[in-house]
N, C-alpha and C. Protein backbone atom coordinates (compact mmCIF):
# COMPACT_ATOMS: atom_id res chain seq x y z
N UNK A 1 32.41 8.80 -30.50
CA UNK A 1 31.15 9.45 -30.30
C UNK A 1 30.41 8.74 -29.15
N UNK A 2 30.13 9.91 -28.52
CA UNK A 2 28.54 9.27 -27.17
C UNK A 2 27.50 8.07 -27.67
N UNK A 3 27.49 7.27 -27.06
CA UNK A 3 25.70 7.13 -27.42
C UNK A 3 25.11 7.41 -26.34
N UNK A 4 24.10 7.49 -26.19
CA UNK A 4 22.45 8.98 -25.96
C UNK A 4 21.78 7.22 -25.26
N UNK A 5 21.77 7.21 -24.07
CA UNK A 5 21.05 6.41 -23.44
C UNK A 5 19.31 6.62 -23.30
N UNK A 6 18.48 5.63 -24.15
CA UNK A 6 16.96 5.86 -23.80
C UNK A 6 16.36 7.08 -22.87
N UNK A 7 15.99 7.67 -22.50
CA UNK A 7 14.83 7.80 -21.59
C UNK A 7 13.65 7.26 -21.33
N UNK A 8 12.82 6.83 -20.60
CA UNK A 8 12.21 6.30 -20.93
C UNK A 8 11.23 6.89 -19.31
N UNK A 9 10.20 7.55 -19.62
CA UNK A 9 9.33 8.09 -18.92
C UNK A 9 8.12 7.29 -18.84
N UNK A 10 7.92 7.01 -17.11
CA UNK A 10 6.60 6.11 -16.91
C UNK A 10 5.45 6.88 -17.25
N UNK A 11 4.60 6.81 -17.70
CA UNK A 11 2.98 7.56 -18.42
C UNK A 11 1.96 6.66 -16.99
N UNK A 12 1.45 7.22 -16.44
CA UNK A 12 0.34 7.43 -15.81
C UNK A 12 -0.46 6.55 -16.27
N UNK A 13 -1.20 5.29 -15.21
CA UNK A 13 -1.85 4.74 -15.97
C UNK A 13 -2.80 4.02 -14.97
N UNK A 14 -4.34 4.00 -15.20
CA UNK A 14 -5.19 3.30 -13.70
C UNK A 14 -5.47 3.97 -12.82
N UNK A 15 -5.87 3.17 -11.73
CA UNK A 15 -6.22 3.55 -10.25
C UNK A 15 -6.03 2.71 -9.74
N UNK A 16 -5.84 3.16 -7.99
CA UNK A 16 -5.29 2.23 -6.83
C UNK A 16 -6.08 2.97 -6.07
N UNK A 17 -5.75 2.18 -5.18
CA UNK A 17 -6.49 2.18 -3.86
C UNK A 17 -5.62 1.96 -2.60
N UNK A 18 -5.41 2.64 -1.36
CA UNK A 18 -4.74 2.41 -0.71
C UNK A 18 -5.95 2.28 0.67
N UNK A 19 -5.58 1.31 1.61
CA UNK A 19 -6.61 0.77 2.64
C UNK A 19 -5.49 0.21 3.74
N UNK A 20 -5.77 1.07 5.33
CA UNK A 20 -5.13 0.63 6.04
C UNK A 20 -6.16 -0.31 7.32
N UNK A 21 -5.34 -1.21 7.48
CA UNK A 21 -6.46 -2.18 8.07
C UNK A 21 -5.51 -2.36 9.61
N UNK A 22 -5.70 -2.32 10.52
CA UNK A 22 -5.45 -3.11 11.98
C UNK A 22 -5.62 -4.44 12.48
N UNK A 23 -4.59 -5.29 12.18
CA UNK A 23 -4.69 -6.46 13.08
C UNK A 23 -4.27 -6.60 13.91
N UNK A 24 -4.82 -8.52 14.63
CA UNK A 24 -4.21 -8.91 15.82
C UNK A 24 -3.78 -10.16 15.44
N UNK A 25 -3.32 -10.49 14.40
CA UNK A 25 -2.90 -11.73 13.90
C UNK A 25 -1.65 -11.47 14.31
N UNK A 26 -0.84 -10.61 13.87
CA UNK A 26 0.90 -10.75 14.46
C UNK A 26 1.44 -10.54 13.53
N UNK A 27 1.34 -11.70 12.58
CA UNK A 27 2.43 -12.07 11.59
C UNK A 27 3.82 -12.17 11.93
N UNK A 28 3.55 -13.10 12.75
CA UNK A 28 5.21 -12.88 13.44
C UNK A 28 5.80 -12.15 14.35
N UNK A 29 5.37 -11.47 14.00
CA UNK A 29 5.89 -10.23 15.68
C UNK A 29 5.11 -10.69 17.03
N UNK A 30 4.03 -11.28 16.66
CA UNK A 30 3.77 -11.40 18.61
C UNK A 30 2.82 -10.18 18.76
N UNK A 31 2.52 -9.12 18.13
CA UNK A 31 2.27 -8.43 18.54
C UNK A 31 1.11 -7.72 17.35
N UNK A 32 0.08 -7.12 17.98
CA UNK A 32 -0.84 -6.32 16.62
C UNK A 32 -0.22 -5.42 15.42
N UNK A 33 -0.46 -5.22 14.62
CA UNK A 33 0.54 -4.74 13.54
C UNK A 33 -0.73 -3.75 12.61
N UNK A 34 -0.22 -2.80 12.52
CA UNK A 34 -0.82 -2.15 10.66
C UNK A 34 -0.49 -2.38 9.37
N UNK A 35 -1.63 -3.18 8.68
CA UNK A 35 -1.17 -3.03 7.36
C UNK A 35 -1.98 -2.29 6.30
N UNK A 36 -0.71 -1.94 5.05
CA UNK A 36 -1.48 -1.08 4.71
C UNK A 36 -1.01 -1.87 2.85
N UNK A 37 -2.00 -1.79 2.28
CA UNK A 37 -2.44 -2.31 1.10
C UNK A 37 -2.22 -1.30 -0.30
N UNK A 38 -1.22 -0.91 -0.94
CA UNK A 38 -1.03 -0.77 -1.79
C UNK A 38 -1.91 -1.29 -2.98
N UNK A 39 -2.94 -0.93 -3.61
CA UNK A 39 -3.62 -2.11 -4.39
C UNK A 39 -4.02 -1.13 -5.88
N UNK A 40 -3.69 -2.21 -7.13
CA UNK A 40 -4.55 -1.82 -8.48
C UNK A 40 -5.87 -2.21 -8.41
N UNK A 41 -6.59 -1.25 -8.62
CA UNK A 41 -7.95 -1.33 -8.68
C UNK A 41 -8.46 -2.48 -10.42
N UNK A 42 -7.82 -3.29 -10.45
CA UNK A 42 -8.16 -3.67 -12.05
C UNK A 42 -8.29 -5.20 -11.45
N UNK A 43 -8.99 -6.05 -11.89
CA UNK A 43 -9.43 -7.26 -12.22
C UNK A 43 -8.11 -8.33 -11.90
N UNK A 44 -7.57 -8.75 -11.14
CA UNK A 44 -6.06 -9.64 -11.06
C UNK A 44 -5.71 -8.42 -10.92
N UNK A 45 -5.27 -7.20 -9.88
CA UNK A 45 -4.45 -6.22 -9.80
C UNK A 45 -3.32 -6.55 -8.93
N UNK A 46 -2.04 -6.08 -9.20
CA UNK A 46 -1.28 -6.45 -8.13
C UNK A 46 -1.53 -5.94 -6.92
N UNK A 47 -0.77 -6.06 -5.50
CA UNK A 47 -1.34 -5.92 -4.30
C UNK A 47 0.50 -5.35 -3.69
N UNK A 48 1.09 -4.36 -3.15
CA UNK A 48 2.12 -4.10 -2.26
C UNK A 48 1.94 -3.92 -0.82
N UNK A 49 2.26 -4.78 -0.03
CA UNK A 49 1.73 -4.78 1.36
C UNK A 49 2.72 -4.19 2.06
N UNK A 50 2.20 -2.96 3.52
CA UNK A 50 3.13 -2.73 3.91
C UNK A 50 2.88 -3.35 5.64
N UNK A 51 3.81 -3.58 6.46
CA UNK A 51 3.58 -4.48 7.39
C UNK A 51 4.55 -3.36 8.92
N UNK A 52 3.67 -3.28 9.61
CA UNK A 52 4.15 -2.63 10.81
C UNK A 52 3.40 -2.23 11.95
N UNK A 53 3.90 -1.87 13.10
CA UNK A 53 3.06 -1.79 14.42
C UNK A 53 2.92 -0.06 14.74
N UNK A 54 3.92 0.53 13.33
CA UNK A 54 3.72 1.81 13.89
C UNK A 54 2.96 2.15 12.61
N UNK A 55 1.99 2.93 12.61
CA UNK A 55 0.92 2.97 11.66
C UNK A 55 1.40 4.18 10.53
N UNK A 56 2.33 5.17 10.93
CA UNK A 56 2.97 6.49 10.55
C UNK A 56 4.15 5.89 9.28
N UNK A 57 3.97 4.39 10.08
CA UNK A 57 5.73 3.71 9.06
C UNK A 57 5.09 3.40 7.54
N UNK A 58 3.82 2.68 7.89
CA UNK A 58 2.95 2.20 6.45
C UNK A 58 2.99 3.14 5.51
N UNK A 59 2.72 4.35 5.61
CA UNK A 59 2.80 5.13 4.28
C UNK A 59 3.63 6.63 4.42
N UNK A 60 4.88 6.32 3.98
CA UNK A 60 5.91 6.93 3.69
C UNK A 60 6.63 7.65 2.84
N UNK A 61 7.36 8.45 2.12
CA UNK A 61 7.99 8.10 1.26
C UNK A 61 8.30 6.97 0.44
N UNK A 62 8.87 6.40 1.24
CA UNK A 62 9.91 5.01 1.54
C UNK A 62 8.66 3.88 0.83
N UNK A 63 7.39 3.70 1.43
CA UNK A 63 6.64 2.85 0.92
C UNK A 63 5.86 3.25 -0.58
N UNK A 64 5.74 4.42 -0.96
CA UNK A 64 5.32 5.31 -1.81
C UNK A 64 6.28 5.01 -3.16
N UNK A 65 7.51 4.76 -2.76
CA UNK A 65 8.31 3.95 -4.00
C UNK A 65 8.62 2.59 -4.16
N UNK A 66 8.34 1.89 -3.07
CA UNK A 66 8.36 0.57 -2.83
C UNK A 66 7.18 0.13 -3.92
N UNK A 67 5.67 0.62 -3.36
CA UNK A 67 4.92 0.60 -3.86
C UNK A 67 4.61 0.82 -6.28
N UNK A 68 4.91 2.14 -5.77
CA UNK A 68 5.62 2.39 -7.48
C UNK A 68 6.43 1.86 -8.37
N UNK A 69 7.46 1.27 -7.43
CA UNK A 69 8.15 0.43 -8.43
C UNK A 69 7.80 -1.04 -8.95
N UNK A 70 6.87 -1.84 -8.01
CA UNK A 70 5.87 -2.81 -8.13
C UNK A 70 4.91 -2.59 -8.83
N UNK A 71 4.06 -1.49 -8.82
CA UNK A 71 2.39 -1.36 -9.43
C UNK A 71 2.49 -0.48 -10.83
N UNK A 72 3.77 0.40 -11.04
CA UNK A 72 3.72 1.78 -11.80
C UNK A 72 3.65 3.17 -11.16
N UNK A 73 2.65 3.65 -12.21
CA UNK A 73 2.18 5.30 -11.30
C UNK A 73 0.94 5.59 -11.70
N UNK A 74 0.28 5.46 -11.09
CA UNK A 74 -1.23 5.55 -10.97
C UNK A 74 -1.64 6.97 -11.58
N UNK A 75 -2.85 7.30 -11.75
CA UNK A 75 -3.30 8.84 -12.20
C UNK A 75 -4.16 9.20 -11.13
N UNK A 76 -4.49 8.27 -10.10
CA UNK A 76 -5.31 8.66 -9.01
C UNK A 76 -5.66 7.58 -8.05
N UNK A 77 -5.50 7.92 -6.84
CA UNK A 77 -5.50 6.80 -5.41
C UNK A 77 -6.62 7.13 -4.95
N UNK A 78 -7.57 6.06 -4.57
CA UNK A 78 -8.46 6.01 -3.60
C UNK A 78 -8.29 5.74 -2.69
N UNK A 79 -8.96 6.08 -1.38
CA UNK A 79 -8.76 5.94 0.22
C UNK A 79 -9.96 6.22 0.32
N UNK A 80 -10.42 5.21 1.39
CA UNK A 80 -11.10 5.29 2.32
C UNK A 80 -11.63 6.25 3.10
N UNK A 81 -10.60 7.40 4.06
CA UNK A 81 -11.21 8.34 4.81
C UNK A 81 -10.45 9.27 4.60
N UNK A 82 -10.37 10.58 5.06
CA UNK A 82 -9.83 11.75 5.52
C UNK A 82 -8.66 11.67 5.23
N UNK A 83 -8.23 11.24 6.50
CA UNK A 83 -6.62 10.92 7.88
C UNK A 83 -5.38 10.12 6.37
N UNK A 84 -6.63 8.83 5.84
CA UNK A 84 -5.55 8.05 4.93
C UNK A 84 -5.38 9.29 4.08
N UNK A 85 -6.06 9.88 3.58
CA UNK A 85 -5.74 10.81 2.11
C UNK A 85 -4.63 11.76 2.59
N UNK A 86 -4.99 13.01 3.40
CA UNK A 86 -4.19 13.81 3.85
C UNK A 86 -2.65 12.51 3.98
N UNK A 87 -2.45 11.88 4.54
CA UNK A 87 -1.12 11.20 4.42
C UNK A 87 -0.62 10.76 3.36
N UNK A 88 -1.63 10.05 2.49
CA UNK A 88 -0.65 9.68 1.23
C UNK A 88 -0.70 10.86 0.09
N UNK A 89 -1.59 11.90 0.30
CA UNK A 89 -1.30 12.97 -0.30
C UNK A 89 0.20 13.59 0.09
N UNK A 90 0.98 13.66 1.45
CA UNK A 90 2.03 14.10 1.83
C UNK A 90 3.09 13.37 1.30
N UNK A 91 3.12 12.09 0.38
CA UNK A 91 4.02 11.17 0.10
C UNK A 91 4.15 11.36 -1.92
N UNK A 92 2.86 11.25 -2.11
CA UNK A 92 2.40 11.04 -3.44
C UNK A 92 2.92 12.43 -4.18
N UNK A 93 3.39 12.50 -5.75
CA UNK A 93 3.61 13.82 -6.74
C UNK A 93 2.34 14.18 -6.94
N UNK A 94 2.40 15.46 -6.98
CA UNK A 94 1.31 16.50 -6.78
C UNK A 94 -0.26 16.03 -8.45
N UNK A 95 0.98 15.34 -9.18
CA UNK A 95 0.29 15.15 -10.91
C UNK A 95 -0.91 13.58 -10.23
N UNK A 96 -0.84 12.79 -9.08
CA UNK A 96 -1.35 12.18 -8.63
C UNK A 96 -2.64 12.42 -7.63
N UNK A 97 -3.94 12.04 -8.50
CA UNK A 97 -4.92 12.91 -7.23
C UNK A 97 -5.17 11.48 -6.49
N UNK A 98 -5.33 12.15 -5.34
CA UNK A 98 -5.74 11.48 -4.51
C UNK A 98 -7.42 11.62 -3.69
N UNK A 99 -8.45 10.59 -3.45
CA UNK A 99 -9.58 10.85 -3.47
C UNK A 99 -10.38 9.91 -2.73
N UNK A 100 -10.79 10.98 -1.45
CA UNK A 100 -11.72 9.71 -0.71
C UNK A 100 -12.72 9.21 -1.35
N UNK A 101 -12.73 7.99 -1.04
CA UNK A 101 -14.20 7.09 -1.89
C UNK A 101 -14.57 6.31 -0.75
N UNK A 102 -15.24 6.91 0.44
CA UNK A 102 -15.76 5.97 1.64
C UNK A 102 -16.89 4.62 1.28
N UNK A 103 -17.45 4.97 0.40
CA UNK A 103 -18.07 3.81 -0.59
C UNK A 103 -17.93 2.74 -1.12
N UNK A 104 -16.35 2.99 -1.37
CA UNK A 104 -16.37 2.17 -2.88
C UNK A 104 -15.50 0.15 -2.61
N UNK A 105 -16.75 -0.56 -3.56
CA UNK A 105 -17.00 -1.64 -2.86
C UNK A 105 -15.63 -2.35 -2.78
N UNK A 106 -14.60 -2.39 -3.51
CA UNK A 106 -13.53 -2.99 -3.29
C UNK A 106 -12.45 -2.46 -1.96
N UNK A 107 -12.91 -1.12 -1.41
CA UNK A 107 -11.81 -0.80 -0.53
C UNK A 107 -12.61 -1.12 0.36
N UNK A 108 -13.93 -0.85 0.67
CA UNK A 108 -14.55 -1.68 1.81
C UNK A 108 -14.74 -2.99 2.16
N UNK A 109 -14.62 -3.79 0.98
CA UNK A 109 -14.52 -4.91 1.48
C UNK A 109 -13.14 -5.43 1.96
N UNK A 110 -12.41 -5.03 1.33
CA UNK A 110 -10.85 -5.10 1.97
C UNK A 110 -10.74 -4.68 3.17
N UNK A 111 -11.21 -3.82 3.81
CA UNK A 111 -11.27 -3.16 4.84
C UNK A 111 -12.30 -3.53 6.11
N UNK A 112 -12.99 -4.68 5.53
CA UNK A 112 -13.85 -5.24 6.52
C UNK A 112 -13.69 -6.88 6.75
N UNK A 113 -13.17 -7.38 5.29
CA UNK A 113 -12.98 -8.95 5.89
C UNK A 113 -11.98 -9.15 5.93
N UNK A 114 -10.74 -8.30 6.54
CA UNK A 114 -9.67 -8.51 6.70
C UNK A 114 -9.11 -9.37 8.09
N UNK A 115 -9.67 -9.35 8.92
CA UNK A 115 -9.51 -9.16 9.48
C UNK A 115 -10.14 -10.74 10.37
N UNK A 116 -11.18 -10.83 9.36
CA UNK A 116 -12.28 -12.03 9.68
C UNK A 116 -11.89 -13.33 8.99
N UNK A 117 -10.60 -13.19 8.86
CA UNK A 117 -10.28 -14.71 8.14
C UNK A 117 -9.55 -15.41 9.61
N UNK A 118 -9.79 -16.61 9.26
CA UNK A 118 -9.49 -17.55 10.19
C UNK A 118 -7.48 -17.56 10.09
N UNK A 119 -7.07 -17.68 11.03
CA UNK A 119 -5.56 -17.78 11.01
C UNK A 119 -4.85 -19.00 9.90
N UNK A 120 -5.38 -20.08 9.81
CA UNK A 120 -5.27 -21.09 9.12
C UNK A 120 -5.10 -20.65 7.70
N UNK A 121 -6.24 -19.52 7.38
CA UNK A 121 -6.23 -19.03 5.94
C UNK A 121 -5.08 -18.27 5.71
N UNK A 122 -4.00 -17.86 6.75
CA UNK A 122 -3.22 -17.19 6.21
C UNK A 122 -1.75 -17.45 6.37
N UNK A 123 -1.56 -18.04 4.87
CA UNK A 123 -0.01 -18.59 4.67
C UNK A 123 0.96 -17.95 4.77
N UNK A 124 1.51 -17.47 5.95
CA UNK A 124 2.40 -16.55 5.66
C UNK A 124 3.59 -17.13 6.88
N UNK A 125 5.45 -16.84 6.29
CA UNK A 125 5.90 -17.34 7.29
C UNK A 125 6.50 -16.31 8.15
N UNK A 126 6.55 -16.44 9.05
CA UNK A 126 6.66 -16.06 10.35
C UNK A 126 8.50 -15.26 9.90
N UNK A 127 8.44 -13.98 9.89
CA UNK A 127 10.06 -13.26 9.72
C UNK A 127 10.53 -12.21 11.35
N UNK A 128 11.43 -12.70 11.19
CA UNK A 128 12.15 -12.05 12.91
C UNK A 128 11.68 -10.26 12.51
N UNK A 129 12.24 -9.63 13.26
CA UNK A 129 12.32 -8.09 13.46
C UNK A 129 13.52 -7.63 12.89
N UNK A 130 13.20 -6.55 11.88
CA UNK A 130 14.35 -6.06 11.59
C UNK A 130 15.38 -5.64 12.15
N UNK A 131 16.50 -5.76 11.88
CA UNK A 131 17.67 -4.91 12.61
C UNK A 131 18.31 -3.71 11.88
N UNK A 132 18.79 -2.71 12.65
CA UNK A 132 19.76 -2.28 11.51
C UNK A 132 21.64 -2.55 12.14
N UNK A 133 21.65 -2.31 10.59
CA UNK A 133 23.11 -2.92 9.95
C UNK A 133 24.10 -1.73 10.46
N UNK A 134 25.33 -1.96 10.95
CA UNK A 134 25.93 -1.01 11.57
C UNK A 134 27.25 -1.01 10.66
């Protein structure tokens, strides 16, 4: 006889916030980069960062499960403006609303002292450029 493997269906749970910010720190590349912040809106929330110079790469498919498989599945994303929503609306399942909140104090502040930290404050090590594998 078979055995009947679990299912086990993720349930919807929280809010996030997604915030794309522009630097000139580098992070290694030498060069200005977009990142874009995957974030739980909850007290200690986790954080999925996405890191790139082309701003179209940050929110993807591709980062949209990166993201999910780290945080869960949210019941609704906040953004910042317009431009972010319409995009991660094109990535996100339709059961996911998505909702500008130009207001709201945690994506603005993410979105404003990002940028204003001193280089020193940020521990991060320095990774080459991807390649692809042939």
């Amino acid at each position: 006889m078979r055995t009947v493997k679990p299912r086990y269906s993720r349930k919807q749970s929280g809010e996030w916030g997604v915030v794309e910010v522009w630097s000139t720190h580098g992070f290694g590349q030498g060069a200005p980069v977009w990142l874009a912040f995957w974030m739980e809106l909850v007290p200690e929330g986790k954080v999925s960062i996405e890191i790139d110079p082309d701003r179209d790469a940050n929110i993807t498919s591709a980062t949209w499960g990166r993201a999910r498989r780290a945080l869960g599945l949210p019941e609704r994303i906040l953004v910042l403006d317009d431009d972010t929503a319409r995009r991660v609306r094109n990535v996100v399942p339709s059961r996911v609303a998505v909702v500008v909140a130009p207001d709201h104090p945690r994506l603005t502040a993410m979105a404003a002292s990002f940028d204003d930290l001193p280089d020193d404050d940020l521990d991060l090590v320095p990774f080459p450029a991807p390649r692809a594998r042939c």
